[in-house]
N, C-alpha and C. Protein backbone atom coordinates (compact mmCIF):
# COMPACT_ATOMS: atom_id res chain seq x y z
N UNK A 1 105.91 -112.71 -37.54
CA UNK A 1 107.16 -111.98 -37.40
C UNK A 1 107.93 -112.11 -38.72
N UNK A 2 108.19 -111.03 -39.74
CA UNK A 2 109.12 -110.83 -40.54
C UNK A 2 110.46 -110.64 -40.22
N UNK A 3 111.25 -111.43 -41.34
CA UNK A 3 112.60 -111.58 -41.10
C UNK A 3 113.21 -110.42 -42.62
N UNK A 4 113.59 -109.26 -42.07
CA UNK A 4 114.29 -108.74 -43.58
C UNK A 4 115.71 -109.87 -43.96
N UNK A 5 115.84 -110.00 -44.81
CA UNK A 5 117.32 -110.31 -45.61
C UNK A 5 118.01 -108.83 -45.40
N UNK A 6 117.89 -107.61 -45.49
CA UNK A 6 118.99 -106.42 -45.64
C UNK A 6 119.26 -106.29 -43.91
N UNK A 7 118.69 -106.80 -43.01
CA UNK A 7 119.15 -106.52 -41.77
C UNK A 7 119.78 -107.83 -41.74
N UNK A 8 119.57 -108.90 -41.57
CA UNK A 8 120.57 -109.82 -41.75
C UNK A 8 122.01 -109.90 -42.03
N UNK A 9 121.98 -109.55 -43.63
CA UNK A 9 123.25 -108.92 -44.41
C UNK A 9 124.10 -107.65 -43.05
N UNK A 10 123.35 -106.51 -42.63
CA UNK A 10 123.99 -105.69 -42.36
C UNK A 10 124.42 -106.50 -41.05
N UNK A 11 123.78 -106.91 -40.09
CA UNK A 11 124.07 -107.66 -38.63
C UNK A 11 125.11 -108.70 -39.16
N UNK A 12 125.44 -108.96 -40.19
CA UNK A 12 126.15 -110.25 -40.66
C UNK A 12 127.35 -109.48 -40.83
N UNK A 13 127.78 -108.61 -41.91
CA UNK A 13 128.91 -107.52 -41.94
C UNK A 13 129.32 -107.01 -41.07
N UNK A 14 128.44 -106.46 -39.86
CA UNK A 14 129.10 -106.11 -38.92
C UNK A 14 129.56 -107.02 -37.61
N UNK A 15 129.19 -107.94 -37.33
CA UNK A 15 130.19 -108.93 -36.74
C UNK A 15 131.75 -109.42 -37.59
N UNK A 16 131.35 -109.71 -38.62
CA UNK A 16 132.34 -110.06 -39.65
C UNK A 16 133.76 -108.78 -38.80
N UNK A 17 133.39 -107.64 -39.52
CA UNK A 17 134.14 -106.65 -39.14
C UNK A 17 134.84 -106.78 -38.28
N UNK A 18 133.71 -106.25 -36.46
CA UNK A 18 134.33 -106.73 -35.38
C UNK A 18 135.15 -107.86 -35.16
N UNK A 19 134.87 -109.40 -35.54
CA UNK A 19 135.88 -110.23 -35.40
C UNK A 19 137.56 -109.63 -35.72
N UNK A 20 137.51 -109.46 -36.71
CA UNK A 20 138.17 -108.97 -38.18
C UNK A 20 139.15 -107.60 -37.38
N UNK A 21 138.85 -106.79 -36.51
CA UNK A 21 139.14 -105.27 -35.90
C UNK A 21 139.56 -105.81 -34.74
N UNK A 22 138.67 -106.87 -34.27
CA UNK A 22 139.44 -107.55 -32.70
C UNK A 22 140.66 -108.33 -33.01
N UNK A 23 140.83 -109.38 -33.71
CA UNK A 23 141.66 -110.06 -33.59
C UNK A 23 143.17 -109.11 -34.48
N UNK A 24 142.56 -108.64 -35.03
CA UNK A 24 143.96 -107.44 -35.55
C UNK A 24 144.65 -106.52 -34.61
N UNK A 25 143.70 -106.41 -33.65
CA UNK A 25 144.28 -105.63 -32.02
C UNK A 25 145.08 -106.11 -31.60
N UNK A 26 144.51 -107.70 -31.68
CA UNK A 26 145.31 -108.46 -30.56
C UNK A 26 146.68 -108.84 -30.54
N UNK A 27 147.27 -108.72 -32.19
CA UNK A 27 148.60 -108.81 -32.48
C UNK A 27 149.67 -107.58 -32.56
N UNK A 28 150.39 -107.65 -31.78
CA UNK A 28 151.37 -106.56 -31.76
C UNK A 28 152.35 -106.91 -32.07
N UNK A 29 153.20 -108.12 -32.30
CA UNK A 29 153.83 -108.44 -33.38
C UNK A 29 155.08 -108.37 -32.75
N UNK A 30 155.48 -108.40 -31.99
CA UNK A 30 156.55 -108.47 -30.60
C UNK A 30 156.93 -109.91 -30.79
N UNK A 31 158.65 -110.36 -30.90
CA UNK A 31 159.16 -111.77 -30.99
C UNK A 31 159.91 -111.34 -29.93
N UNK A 32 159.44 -112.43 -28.57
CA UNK A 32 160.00 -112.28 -27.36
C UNK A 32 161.18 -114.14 -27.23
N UNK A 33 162.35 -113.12 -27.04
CA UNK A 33 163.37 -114.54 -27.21
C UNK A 33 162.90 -115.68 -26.40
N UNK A 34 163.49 -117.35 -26.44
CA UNK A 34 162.97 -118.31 -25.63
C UNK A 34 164.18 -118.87 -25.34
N UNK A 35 164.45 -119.50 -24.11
CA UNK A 35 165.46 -120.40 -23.48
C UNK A 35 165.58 -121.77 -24.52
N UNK A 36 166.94 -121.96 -24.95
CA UNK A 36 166.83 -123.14 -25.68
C UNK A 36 167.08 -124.46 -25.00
N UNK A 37 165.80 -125.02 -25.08
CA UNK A 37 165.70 -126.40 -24.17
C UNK A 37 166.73 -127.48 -24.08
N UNK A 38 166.82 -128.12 -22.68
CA UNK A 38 168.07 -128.68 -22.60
C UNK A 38 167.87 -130.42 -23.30
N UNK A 39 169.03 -130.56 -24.45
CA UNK A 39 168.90 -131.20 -25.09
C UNK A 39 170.39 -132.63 -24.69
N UNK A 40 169.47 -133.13 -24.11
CA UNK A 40 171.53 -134.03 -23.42
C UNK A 40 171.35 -135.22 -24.20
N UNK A 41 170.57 -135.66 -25.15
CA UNK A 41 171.17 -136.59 -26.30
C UNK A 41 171.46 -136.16 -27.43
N UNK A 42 171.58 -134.86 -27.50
CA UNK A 42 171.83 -134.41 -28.47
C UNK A 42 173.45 -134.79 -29.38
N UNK A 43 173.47 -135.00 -30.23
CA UNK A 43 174.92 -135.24 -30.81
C UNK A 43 175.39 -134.19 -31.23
N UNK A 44 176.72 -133.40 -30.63
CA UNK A 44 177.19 -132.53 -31.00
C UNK A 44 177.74 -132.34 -32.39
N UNK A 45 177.78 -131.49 -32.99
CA UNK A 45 178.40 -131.38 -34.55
C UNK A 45 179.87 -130.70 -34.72
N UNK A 46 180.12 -129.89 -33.55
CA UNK A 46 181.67 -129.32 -33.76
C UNK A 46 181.33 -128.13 -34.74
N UNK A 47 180.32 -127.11 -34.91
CA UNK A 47 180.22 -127.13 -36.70
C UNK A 47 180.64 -125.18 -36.23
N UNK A 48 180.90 -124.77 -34.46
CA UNK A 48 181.13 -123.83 -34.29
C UNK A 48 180.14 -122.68 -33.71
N UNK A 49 180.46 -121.98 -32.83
CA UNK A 49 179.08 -120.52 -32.48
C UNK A 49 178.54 -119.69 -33.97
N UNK A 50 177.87 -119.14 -33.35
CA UNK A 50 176.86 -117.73 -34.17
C UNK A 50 177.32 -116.59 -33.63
N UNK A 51 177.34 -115.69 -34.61
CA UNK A 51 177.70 -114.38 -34.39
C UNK A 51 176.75 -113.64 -33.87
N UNK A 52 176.56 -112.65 -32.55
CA UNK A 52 175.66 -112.37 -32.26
C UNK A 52 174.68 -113.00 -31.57
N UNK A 53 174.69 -114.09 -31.00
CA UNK A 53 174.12 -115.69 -30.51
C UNK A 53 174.21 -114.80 -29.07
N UNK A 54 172.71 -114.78 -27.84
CA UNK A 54 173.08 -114.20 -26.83
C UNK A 54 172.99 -115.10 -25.77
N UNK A 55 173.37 -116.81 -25.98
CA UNK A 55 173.88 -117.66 -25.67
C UNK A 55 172.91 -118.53 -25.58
């Protein structure tokens, strides 16, 4: 049984690709806000709110 090297190469590029085409799908790039965790030792600073802050 012969093994070419140019089918190799090509079976090798084309996974490459696919990885490469899948995982680029998979990001849609959407920043979905998060609850800010409750922090009760926290030491307050006094230092004031954010503008636009949706609490």
């Amino acid at each position: 049984m012969t093994f070419s090297f140019n089918i190799f190469a090509k079976s090798s590029i084309y996974a490459i690709l696919f990885v490469c085409a899948a995982s680029g799908m998979a990001q849609d790039g959407t920043i979905y806000p998060l609850e800010a965790p409750a922090e009760p030792r926290a030491i307050p600073l006094g230092t004031g709110g954010v503008e636009d802050q949706l609490s």
